[in-house]
N, C-alpha and C. Protein backbone atom coordinates (compact mmCIF):
# COMPACT_ATOMS: atom_id res chain seq x y z
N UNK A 1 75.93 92.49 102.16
CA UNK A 1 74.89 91.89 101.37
C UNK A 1 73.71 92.85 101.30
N UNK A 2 73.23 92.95 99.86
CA UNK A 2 72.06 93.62 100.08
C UNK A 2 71.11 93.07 100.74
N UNK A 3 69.80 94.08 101.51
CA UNK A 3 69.10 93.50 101.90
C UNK A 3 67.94 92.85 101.14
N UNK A 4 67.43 92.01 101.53
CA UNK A 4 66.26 90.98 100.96
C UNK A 4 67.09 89.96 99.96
N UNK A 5 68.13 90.40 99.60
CA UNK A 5 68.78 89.47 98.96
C UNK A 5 69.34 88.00 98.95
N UNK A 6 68.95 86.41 99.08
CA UNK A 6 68.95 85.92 99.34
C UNK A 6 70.07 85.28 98.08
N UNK A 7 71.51 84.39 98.73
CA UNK A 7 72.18 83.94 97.95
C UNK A 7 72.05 82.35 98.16
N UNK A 8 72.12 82.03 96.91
CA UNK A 8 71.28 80.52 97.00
C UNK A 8 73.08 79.41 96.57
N UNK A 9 72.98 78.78 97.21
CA UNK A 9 74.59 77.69 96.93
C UNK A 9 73.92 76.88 96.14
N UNK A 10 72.74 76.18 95.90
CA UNK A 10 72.52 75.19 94.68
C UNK A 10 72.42 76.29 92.98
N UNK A 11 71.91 77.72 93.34
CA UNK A 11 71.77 78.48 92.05
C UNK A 11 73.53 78.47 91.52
N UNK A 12 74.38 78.74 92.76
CA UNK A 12 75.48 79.10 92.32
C UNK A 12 76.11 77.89 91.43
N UNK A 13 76.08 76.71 92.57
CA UNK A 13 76.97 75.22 91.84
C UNK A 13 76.32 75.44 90.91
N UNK A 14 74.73 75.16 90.08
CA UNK A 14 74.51 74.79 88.82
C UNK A 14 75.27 75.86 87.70
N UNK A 15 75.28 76.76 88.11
CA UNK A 15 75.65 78.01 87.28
C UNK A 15 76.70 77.68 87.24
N UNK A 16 77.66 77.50 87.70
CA UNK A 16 78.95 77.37 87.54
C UNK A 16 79.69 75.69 86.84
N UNK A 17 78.89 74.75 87.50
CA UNK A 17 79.03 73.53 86.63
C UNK A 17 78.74 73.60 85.22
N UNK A 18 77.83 74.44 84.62
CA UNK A 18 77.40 74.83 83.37
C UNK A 18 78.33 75.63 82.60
N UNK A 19 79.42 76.51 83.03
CA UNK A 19 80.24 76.41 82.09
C UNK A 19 81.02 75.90 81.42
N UNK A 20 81.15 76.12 80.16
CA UNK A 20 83.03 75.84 79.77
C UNK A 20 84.16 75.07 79.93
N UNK A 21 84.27 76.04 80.78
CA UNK A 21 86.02 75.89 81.24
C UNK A 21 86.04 75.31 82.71
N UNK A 22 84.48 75.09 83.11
CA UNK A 22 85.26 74.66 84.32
C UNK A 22 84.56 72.99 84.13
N UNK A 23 85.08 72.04 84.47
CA UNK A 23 84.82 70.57 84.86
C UNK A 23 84.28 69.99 85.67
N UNK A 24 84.14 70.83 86.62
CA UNK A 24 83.06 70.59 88.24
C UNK A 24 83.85 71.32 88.89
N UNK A 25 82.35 71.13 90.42
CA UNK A 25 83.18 71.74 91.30
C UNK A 25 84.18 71.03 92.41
N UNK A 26 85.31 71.82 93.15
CA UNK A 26 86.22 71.32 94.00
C UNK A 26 85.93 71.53 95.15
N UNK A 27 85.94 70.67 96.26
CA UNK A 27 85.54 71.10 97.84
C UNK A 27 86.70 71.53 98.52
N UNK A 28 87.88 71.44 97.84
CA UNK A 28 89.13 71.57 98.26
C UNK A 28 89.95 70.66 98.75
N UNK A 29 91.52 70.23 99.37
CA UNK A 29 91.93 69.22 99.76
C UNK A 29 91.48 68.45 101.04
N UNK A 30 90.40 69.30 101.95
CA UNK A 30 90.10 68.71 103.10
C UNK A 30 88.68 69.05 103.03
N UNK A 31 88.45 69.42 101.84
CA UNK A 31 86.51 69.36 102.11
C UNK A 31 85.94 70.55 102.46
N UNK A 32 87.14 71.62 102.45
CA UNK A 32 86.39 73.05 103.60
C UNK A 32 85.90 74.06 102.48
N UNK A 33 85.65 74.12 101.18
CA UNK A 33 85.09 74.79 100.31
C UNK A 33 83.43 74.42 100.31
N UNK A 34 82.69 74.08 100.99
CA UNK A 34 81.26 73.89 101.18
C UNK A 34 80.30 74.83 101.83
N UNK A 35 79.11 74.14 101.31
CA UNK A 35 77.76 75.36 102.47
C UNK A 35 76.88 74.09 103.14
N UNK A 36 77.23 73.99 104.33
CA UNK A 36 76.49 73.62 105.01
C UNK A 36 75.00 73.83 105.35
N UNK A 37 73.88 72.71 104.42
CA UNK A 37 72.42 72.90 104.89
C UNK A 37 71.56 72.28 105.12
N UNK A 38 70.21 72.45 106.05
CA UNK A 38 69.93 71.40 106.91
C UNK A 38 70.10 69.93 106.14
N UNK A 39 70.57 68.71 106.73
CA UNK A 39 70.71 67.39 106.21
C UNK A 39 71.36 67.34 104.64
N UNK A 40 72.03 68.31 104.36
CA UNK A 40 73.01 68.34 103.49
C UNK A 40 74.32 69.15 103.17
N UNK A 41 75.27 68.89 102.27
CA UNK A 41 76.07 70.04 101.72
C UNK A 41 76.37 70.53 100.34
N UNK A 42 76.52 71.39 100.01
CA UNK A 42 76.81 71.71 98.93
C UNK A 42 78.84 72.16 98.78
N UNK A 43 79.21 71.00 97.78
CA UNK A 43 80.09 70.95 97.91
C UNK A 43 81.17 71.98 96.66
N UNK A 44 81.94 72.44 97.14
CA UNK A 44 82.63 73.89 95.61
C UNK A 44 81.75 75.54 96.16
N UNK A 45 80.98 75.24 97.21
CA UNK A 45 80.36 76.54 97.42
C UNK A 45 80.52 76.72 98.82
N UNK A 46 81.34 78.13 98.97
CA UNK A 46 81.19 78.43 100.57
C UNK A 46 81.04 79.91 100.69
N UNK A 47 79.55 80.16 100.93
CA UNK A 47 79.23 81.47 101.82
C UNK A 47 79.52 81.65 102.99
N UNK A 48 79.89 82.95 102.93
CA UNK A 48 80.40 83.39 104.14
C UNK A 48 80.09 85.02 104.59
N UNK A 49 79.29 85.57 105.38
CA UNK A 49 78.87 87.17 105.29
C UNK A 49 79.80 88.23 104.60
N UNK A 50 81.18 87.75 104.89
CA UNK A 50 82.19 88.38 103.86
C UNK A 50 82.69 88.33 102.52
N UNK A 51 82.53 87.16 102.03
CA UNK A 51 83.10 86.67 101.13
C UNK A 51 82.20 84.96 100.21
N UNK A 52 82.44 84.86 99.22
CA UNK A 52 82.01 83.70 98.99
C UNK A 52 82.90 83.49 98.12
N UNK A 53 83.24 81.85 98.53
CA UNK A 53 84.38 81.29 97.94
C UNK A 53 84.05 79.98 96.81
N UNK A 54 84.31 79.76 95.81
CA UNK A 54 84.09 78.75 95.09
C UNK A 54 85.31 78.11 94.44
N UNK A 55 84.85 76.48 94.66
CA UNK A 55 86.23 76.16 93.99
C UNK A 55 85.70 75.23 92.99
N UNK A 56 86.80 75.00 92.07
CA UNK A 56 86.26 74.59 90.52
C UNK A 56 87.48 73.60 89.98
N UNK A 57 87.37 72.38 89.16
CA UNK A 57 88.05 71.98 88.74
C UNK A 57 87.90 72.83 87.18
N UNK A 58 89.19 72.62 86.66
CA UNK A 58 89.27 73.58 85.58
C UNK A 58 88.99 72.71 84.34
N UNK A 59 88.98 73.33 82.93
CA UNK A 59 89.14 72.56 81.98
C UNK A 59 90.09 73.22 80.91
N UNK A 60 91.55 72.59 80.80
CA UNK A 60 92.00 72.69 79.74
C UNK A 60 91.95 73.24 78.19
N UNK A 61 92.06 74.12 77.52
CA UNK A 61 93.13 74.92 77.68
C UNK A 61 92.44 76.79 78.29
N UNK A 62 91.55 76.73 79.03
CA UNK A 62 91.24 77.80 79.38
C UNK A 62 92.22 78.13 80.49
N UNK A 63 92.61 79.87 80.52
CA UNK A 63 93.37 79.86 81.38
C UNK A 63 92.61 80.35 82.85
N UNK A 64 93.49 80.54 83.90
CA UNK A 64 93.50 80.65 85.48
C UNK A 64 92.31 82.03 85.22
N UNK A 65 92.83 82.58 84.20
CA UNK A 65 92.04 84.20 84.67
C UNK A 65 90.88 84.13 83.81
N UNK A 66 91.03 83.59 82.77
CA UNK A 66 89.16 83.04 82.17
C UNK A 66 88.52 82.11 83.06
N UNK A 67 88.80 81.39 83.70
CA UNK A 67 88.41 80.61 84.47
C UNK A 67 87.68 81.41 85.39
N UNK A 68 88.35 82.20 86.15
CA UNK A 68 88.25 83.20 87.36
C UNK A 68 87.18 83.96 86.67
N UNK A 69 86.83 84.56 85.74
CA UNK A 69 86.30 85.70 85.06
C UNK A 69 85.08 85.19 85.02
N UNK A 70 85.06 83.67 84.47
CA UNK A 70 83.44 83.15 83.79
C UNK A 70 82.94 82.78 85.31
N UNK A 71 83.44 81.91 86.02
CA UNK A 71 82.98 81.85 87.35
C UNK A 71 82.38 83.38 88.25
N UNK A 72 83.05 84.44 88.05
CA UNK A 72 82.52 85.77 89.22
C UNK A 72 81.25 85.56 88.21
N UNK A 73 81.38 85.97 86.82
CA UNK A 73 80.33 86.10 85.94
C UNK A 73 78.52 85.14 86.19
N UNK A 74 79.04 84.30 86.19
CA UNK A 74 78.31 83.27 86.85
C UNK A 74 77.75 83.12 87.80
N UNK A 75 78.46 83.51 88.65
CA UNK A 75 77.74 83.97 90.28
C UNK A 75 76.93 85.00 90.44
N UNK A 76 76.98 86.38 90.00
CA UNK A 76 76.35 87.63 89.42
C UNK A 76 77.26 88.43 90.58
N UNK A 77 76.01 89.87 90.36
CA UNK A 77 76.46 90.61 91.96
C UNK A 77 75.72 90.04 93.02
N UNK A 78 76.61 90.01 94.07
CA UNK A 78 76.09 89.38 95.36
C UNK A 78 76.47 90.36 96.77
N UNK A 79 77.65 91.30 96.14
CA UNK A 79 77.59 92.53 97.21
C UNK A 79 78.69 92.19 98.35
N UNK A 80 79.31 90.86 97.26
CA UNK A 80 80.85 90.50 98.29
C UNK A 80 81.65 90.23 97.64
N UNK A 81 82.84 90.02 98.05
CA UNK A 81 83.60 89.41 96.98
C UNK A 81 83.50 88.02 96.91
N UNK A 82 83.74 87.32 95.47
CA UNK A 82 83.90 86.36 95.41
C UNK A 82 85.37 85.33 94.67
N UNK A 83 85.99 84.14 95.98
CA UNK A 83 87.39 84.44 95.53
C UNK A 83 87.49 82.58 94.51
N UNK A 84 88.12 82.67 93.74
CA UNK A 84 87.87 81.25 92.81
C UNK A 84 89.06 80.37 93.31
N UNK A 85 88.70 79.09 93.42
CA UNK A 85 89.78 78.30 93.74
C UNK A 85 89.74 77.17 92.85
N UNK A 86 91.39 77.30 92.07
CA UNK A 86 91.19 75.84 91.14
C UNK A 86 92.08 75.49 91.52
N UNK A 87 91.24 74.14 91.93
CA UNK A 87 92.17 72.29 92.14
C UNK A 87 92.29 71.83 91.75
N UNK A 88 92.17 71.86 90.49
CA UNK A 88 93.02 70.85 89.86
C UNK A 88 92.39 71.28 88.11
N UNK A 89 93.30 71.09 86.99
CA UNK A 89 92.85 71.23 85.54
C UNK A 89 92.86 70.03 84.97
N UNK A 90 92.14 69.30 83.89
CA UNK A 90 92.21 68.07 83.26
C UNK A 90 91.86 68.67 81.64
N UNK A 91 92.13 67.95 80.79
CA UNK A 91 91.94 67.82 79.42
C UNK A 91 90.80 68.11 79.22
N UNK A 92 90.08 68.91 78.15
CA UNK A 92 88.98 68.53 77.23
C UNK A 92 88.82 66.62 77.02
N UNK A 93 87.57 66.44 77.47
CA UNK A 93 87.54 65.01 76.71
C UNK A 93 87.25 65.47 75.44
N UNK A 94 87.95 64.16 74.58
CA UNK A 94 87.46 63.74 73.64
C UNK A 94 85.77 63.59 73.51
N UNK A 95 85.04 63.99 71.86
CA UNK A 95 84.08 63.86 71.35
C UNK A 95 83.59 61.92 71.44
N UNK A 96 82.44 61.79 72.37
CA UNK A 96 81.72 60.76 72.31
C UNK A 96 81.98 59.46 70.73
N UNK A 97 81.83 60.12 69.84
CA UNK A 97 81.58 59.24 69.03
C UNK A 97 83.02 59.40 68.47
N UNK A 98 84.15 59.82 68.74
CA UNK A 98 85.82 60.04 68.38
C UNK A 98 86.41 59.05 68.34
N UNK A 99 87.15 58.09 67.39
CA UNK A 99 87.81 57.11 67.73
C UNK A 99 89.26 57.49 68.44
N UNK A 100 90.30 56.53 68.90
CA UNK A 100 91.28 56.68 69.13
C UNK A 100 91.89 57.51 68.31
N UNK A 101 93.16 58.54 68.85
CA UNK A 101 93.81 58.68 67.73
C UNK A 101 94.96 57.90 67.45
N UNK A 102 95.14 58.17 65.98
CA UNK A 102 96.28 57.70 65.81
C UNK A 102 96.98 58.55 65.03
N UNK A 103 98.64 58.34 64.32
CA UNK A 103 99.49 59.24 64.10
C UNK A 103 99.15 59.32 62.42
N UNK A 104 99.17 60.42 61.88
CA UNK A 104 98.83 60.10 60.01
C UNK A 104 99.75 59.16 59.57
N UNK A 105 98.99 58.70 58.49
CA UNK A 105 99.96 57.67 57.76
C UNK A 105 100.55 57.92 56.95
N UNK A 106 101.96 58.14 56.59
CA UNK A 106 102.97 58.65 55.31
C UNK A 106 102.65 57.27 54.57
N UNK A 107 103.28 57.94 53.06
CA UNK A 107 103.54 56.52 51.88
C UNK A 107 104.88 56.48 52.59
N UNK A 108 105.26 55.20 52.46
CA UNK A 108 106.38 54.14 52.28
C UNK A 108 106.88 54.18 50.70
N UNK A 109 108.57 54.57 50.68
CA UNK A 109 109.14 54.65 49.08
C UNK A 109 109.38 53.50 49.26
């Protein structure tokens, strides 16, 4: 890490909830993707002097390695590596004001 450089886990989650492709963040299957700080956690973010790890639910149809790409992007330089973990992908929702779909309608001869 450079010095004076201070890496912040709430700069990172917002930055990263703000993209795209990803849907939120993931703490992982047992919760161990976090940063522990006083009287709280930040959950999808884990610093570590070596490494910082983030995990992300994905969003459909972006793939594994855009995903991976906009997330480092997002994080900036931090002078470690940073490794992406996706748990899980879901659909684009549908547009707010979108009705159901339904199938087109042919004429009937």
């Amino acid at each position: 890490m450079t010095s004076g450089v201070e890496i912040d886990a709430d700069r990172i989650a917002a930055a990263v909830r703000a993209l795209a492709p990803v849907a939120g963040l993931h703490s992982g299957r047992f919760g161990e993707i976090a940063t522990y700080l006083p009287g709280r956690r930040v959950p999808g973010v884990r610093i570590r002097d070596d490494e910082i790890t983030v995990g992300v639910t994905g969003r459909y149809p972006a793939t594994v390695t855009q995903i991976g790409d906009a997330v480092r992007a997002a994080v900036g330089p931090v002078g470690r590596p940073v490794s992406v973990r996706i748990g899980d992908v879901v659909p684009v929702a549908p547009a707010p004001d979108a009705g159901p779909a339904s199938a087109p309608q042919g004429e009937i001869l």
